[in-house]
C-alpha atoms as a PDB file:
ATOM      1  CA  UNK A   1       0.000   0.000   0.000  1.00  0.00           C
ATOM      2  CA  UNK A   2       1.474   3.585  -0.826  1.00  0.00           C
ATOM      3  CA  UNK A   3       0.916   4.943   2.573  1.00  0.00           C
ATOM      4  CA  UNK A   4       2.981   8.025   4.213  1.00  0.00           C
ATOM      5  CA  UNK A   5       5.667   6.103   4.955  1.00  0.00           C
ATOM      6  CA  UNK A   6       5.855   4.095   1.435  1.00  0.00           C
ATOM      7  CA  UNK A   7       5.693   7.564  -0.071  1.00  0.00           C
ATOM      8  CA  UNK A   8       8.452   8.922   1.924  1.00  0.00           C
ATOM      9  CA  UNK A   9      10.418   5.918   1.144  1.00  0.00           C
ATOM     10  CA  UNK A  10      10.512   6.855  -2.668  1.00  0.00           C
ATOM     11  CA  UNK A  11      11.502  10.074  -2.196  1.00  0.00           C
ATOM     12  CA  UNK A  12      14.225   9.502  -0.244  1.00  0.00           C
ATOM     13  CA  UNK A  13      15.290   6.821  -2.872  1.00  0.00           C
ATOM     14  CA  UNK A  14      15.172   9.946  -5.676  1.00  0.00           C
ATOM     15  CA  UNK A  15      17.008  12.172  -3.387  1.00  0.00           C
ATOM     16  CA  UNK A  16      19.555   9.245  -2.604  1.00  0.00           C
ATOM     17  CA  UNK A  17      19.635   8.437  -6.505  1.00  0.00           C
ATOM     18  CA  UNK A  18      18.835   4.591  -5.961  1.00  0.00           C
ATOM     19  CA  UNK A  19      15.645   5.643  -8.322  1.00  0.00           C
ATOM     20  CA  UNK A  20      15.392   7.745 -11.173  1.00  0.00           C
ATOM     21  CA  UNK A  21      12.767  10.306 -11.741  1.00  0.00           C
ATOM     22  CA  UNK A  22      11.532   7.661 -14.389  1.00  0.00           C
ATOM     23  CA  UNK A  23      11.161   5.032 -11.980  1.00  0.00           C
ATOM     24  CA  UNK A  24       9.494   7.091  -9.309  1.00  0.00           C
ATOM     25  CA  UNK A  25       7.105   7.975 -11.677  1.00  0.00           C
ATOM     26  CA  UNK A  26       5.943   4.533 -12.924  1.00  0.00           C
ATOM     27  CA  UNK A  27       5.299   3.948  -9.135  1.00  0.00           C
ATOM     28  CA  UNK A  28       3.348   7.049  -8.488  1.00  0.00           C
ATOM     29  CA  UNK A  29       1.465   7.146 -12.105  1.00  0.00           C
ATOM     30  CA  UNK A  30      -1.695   6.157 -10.026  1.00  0.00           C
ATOM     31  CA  UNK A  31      -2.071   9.420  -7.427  1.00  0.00           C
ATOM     32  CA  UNK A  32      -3.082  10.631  -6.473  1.00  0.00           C
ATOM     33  CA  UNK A  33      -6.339   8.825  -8.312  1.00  0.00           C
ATOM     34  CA  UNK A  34      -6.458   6.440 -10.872  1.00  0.00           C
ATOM     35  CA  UNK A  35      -9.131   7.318 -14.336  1.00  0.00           C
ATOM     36  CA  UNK A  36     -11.530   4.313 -14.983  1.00  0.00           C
ATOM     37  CA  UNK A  37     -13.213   6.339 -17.417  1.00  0.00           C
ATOM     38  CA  UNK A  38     -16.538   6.075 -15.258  1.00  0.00           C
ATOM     39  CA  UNK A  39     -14.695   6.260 -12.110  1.00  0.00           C
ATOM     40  CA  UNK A  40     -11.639   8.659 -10.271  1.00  0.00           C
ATOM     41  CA  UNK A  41     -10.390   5.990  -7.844  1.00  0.00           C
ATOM     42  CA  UNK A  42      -9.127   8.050  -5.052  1.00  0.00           C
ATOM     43  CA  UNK A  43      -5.650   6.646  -4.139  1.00  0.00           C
ATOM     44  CA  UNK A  44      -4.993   9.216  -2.010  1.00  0.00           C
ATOM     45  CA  UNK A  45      -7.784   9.194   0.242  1.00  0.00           C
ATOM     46  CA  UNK A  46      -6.026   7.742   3.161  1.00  0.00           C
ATOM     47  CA  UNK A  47      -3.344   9.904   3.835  1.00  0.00           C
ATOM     48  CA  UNK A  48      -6.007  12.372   4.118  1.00  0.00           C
ATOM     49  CA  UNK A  49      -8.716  11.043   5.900  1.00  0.00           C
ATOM     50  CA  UNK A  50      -6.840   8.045   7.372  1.00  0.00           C
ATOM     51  CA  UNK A  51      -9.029   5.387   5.813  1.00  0.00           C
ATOM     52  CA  UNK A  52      -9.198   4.120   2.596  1.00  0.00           C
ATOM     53  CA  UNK A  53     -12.062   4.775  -0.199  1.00  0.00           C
ATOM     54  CA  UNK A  54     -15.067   2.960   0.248  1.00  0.00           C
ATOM     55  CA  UNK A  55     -17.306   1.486  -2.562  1.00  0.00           C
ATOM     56  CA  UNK A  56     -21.005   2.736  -2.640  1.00  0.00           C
ATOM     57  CA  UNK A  57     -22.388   0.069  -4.625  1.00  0.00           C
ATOM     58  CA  UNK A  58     -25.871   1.346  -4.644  1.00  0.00           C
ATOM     59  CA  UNK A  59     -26.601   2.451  -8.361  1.00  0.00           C
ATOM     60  CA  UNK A  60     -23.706   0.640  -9.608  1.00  0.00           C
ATOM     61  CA  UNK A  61     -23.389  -2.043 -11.887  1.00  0.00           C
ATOM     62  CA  UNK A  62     -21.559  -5.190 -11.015  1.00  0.00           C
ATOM     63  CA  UNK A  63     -18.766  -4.628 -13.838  1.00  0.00           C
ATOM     64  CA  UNK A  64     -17.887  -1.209 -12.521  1.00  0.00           C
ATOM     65  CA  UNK A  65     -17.940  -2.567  -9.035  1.00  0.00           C
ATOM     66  CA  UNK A  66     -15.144  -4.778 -10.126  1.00  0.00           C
ATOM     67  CA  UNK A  67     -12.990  -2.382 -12.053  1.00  0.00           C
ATOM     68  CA  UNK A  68     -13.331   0.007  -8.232  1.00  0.00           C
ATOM     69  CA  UNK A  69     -12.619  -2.742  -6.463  1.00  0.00           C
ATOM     70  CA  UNK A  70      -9.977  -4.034  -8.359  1.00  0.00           C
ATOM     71  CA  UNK A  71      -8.184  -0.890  -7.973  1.00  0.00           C
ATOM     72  CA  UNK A  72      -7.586  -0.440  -4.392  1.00  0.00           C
ATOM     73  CA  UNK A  73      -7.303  -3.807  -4.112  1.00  0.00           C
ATOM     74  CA  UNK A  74      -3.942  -3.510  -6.098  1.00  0.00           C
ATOM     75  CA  UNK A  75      -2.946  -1.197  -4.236  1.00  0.00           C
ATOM     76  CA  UNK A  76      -2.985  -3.229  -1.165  1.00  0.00           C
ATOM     77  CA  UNK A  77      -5.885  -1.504   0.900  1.00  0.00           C
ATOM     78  CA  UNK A  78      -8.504  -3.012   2.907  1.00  0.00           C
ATOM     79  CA  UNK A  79     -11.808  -3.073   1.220  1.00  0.00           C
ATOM     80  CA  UNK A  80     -15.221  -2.061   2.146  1.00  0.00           C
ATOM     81  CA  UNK A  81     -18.392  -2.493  -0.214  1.00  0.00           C
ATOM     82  CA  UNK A  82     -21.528  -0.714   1.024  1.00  0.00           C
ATOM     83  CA  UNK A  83     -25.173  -1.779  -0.171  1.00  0.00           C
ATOM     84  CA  UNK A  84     -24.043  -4.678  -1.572  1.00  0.00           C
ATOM     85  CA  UNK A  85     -25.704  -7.610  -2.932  1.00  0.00           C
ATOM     86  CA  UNK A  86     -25.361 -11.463  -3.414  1.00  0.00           C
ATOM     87  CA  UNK A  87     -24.123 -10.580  -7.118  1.00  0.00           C
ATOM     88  CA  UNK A  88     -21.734  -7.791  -6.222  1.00  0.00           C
ATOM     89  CA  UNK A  89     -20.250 -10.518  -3.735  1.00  0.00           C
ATOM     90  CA  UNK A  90     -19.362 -12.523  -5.895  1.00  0.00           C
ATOM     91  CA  UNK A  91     -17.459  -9.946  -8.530  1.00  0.00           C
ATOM     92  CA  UNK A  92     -15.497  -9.516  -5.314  1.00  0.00           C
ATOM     93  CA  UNK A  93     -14.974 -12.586  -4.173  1.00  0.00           C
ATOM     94  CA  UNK A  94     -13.661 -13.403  -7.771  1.00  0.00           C
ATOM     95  CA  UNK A  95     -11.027 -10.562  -7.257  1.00  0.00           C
ATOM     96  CA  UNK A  96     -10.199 -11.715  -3.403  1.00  0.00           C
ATOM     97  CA  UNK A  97     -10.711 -14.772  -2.056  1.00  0.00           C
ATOM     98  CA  UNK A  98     -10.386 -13.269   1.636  1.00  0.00           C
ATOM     99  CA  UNK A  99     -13.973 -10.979   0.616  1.00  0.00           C
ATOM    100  CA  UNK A 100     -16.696 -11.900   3.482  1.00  0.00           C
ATOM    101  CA  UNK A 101     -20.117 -10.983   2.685  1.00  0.00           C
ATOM    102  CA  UNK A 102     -22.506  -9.754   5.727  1.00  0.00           C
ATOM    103  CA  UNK A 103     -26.142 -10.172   4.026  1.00  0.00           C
ATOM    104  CA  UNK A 104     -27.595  -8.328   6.809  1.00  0.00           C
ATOM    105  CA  UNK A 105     -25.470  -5.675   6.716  1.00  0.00           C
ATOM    106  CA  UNK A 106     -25.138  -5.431   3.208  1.00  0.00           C
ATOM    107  CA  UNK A 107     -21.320  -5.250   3.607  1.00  0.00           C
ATOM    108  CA  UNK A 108     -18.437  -6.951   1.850  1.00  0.00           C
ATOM    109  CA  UNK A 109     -15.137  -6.497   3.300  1.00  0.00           C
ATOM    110  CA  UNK A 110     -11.682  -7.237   2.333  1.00  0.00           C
ATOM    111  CA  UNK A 111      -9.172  -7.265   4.726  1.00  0.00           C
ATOM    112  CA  UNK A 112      -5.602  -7.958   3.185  1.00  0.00           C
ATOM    113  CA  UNK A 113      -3.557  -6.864   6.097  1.00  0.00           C
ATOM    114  CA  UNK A 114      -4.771  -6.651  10.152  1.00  0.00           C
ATOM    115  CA  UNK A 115      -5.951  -3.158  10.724  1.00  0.00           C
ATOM    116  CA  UNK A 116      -4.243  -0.963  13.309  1.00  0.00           C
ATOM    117  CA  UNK A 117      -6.770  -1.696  16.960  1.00  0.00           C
ATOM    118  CA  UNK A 118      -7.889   1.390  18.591  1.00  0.00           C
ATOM    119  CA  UNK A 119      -8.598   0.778  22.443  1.00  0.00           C
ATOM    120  CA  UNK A 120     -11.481   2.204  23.155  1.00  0.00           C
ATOM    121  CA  UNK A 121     -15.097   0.339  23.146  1.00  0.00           C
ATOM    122  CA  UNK A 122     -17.487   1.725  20.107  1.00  0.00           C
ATOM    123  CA  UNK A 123     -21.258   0.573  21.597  1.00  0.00           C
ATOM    124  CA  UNK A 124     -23.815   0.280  18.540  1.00  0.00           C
ATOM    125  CA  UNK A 125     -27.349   0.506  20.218  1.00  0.00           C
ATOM    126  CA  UNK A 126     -30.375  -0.304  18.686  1.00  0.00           C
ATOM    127  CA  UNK A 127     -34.379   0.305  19.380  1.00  0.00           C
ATOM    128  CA  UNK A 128     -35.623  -2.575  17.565  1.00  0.00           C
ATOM    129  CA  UNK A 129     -34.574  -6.023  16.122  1.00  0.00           C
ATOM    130  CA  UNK A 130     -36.116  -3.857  12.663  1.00  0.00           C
ATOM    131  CA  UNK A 131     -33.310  -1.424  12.526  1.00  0.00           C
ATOM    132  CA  UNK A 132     -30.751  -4.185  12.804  1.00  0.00           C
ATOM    133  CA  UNK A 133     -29.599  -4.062   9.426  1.00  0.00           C
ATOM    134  CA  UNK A 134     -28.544  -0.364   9.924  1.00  0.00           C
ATOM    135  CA  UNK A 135     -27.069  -0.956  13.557  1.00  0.00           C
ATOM    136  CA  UNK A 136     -24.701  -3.841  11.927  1.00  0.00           C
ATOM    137  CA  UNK A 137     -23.328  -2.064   8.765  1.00  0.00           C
ATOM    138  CA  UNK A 138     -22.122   0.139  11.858  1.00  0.00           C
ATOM    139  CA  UNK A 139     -20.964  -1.941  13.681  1.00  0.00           C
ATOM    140  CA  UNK A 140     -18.954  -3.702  10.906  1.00  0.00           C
ATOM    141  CA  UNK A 141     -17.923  -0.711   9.464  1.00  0.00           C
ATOM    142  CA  UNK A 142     -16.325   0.649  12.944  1.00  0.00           C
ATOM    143  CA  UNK A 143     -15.156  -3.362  13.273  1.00  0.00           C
ATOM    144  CA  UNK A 144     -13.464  -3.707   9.877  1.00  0.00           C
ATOM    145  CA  UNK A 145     -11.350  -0.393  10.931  1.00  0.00           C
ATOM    146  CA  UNK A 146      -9.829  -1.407  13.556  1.00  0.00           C
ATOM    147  CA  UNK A 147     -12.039  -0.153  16.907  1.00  0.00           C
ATOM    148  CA  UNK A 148     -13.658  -2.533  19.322  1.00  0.00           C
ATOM    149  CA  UNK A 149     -17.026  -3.055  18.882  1.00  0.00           C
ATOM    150  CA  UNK A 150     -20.076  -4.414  21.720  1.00  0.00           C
ATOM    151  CA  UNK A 151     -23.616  -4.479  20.533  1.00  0.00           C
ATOM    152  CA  UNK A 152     -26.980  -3.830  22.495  1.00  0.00           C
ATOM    153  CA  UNK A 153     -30.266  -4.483  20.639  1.00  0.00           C
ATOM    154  CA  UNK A 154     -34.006  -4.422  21.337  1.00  0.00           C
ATOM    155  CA  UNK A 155     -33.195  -2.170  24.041  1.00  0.00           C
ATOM    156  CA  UNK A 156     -35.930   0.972  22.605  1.00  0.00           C
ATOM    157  CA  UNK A 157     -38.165   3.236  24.776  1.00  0.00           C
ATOM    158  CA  UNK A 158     -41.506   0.815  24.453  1.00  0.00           C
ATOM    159  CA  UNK A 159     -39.434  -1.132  27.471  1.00  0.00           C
ATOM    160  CA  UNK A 160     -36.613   1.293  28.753  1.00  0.00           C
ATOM    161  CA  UNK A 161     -35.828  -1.380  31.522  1.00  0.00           C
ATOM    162  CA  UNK A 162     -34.061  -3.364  28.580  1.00  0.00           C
ATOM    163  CA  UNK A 163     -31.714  -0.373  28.607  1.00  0.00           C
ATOM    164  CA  UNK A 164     -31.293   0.306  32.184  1.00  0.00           C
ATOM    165  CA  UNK A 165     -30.439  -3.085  32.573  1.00  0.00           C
ATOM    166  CA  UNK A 166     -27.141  -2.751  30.661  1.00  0.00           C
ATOM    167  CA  UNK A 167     -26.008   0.765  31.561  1.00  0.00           C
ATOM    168  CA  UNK A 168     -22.556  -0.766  32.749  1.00  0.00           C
ATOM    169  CA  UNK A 169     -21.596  -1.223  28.458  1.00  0.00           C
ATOM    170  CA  UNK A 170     -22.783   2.568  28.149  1.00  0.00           C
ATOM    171  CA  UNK A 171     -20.450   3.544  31.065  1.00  0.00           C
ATOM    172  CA  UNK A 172     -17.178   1.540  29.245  1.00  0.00           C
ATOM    173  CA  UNK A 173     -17.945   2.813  25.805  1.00  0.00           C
ATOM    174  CA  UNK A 174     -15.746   5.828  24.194  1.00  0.00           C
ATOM    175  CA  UNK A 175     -18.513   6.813  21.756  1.00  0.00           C
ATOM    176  CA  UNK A 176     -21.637   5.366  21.639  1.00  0.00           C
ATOM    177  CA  UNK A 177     -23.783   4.803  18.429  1.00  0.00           C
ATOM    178  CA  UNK A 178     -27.977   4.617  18.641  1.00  0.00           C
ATOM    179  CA  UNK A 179     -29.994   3.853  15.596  1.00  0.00           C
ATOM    180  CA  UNK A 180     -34.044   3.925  15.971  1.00  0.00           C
ATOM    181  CA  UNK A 181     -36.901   4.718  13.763  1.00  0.00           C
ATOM    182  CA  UNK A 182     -40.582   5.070  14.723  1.00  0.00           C
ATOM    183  CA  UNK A 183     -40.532   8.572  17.181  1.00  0.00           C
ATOM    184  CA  UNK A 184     -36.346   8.120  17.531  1.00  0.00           C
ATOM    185  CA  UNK A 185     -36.667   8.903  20.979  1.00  0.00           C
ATOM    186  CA  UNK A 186     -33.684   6.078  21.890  1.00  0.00           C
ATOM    187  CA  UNK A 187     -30.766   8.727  21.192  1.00  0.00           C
ATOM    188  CA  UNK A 188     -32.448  11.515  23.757  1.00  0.00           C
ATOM    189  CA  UNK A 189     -32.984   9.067  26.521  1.00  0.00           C
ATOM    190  CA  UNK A 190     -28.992   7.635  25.884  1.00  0.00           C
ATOM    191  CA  UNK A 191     -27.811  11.224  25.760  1.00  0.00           C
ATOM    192  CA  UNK A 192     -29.289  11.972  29.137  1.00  0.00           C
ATOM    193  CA  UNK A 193     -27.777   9.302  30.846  1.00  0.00           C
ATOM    194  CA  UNK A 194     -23.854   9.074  29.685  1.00  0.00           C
ATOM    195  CA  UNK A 195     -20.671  12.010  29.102  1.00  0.00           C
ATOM    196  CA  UNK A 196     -19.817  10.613  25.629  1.00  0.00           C
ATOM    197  CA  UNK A 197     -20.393  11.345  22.243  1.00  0.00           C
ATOM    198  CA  UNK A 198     -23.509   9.686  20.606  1.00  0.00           C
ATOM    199  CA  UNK A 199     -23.981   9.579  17.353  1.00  0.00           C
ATOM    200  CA  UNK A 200     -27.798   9.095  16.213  1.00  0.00           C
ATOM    201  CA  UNK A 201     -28.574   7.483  13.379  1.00  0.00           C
ATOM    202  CA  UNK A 202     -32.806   7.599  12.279  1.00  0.00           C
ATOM    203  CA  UNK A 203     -33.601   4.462  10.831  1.00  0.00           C
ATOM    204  CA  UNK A 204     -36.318   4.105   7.897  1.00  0.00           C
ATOM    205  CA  UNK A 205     -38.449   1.520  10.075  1.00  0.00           C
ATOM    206  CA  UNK A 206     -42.212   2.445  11.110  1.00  0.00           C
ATOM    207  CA  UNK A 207     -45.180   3.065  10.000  1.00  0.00           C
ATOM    208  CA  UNK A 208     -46.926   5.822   7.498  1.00  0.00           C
ATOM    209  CA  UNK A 209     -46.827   8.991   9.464  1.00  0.00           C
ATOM    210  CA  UNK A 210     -42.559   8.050   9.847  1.00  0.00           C
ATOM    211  CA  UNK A 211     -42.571   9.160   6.530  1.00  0.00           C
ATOM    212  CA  UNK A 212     -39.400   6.736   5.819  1.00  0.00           C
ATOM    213  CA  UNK A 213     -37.426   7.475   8.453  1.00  0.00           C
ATOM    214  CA  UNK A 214     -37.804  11.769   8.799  1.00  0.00           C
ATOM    215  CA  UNK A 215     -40.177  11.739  11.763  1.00  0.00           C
ATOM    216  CA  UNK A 216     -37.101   9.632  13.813  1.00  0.00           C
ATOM    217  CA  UNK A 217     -34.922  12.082  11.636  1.00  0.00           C
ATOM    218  CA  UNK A 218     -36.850  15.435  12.889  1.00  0.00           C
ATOM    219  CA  UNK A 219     -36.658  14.372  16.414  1.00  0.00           C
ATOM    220  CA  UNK A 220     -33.130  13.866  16.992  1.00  0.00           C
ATOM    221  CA  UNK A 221     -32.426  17.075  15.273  1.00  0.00           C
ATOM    222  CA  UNK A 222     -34.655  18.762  18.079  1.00  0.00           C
ATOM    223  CA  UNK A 223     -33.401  16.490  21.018  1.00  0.00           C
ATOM    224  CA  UNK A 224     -32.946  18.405  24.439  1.00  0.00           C
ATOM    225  CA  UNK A 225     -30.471  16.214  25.549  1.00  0.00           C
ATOM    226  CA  UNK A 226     -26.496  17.233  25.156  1.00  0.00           C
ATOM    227  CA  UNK A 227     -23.733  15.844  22.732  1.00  0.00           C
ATOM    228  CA  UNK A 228     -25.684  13.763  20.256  1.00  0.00           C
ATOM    229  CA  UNK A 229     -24.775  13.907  16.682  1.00  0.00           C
ATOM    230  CA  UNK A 230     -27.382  13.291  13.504  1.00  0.00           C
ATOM    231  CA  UNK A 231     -26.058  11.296  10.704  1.00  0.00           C
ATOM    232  CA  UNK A 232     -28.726  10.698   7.486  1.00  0.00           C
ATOM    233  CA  UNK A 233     -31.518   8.178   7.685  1.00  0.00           C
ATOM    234  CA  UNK A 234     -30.127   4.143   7.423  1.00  0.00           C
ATOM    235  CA  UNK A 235     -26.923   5.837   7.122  1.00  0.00           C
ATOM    236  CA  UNK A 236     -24.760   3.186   9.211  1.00  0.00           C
ATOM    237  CA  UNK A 237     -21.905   3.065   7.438  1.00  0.00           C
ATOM    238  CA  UNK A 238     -21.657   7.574   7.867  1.00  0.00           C
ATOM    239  CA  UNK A 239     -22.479   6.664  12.431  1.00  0.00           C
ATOM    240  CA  UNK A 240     -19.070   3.703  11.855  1.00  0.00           C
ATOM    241  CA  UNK A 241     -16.831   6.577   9.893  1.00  0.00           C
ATOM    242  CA  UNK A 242     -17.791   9.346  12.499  1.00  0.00           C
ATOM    243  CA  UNK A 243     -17.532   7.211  15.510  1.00  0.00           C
ATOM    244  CA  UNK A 244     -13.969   5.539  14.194  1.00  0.00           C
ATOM    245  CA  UNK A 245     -12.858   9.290  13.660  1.00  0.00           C
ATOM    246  CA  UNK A 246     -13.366  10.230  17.195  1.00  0.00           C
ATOM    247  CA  UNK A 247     -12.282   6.814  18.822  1.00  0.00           C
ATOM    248  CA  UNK A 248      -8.996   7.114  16.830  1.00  0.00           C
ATOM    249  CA  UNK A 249      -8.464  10.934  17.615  1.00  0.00           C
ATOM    250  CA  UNK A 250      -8.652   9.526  21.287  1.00  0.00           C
ATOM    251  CA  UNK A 251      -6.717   7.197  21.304  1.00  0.00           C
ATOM    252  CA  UNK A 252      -3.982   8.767  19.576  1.00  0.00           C
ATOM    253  CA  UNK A 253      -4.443  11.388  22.199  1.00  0.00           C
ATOM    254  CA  UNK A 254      -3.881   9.237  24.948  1.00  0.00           C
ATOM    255  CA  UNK A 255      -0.949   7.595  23.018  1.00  0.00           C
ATOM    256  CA  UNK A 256       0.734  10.622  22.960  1.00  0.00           C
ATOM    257  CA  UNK A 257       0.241  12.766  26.318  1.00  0.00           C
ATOM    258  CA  UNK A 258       2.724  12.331  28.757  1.00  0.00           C
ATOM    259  CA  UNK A 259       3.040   9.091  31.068  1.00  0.00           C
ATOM    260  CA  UNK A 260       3.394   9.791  34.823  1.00  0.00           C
END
């Protein structure tokens, strides 16, 4: 993978002049993104954003979901497929034999090398056994990267004692995601009890008057309670991103502050 220090590593080849300009060239002639014609593959994206591009297969045919895929995996990166399908699975799997399909989810991942653990505890909460295809491609997505993951479903407001009963994982967790549809009261009532992000994510689950997820949508927005953050409706894979960001920022933190 051309990370930082792979990067660095050239250079200091050129500058040593163990590799010509020429050669230096060949190995960089794919940054900082590579033209498919109907895709910029973004080879660059993880030296700014720390993680590497992610497919978004919804909309996407299965042959252009290959040619993605099989650039970044060429370029040795861990690999994440989002909305996938049973099809795009197996243009995958035909590239990687590692690729693991999570139906639920609707995740493939790829993982060529072991990704760098962060030590603090991502929770993934959900209302309702209904939003658990949302809660996992979180909970994947934050897993797949690295961060430690613990799950808590069918723990929504129609029998808050579910929650109460496991408040000692909400007291261990660094950042805590919630995903709920219906009223998406779950994030207000987890905000009011815990000193940690949470990340809400409004699920598309209920009945007419949800309208498809904005009622839950509308009410986090307006949520009295302090330190939650809105992410789009079923957007799982956005609450994973946002809540790896943090964890790692934290950790890194912690890494580097003085040790008494």
């Amino acid at each position: 993978m051309l990370e930082r220090e792979a990067l660095l590593k050239i250079l200091k080849k050129v500058q040593e002049g163990s590799l010509n300009p020429e050669g230096a060239l060949d190995r960089l002639r794919h940054l900082p993104f590579e033209n498919l014609g109907y895709a910029r593959v973004d080879h660059h994206r993880h030296l700014r954003n720390a993680y590497p591009e992610v497919i978004y297969c919804g909309s996407k045919d299965a042959l252009q979901v290959k040619g993605i895929a099989s650039a970044l995996l060429a370029q040795g990166f861990n690999l994440l497929a989002t909305r996938a399908n049973e099809e795009i699975y197996q243009v995958i799997k035909d590239l990687h034999p590692a690729a693991i399909f999570h139906p639920l989810a609707r995740l493939v991942v790829v993982q060529q090398k072991a990704p760098q653990p962060v030590s603090g505890i991502i929770l993934v909460i959900s209302a309702g056994t209904s939003d658990l295809p949302v809660a996992e491609e979180a909970a994947l997505v934050a897993e797949s990267w690295g961060n430690r993951v613990e799950r808590l479903y069918d723990v929504g407001v129609a029998g808050i004692h579910r929650l109460l009963a496991s408040l000692d994982l909400l007291e261990q967790a660094r950042v805590i995601i919630t995903v709920a549809g219906m009223e998406g009261a779950l994030p207000s009532v987890v905000g009011g009890l815990v000193d940690k992000p949470v990340i809400a994510v409004p699920s598309s689950v209920g009945y007419g008057a949800s309208f498809g997820g904005l009622a839950a949508l509308l009410a986090m927005l307006n949520s009295c309670a302090t330190g939650i953050g809105v992410v789009n409706i079923d957007n799982g894979f956005g609450a994973g991103c946002l809540a790896s960001i943090i964890n790692r920022q934290v950790d890194q933190a912690l890494r580097s502050s003085p040790q008494e």
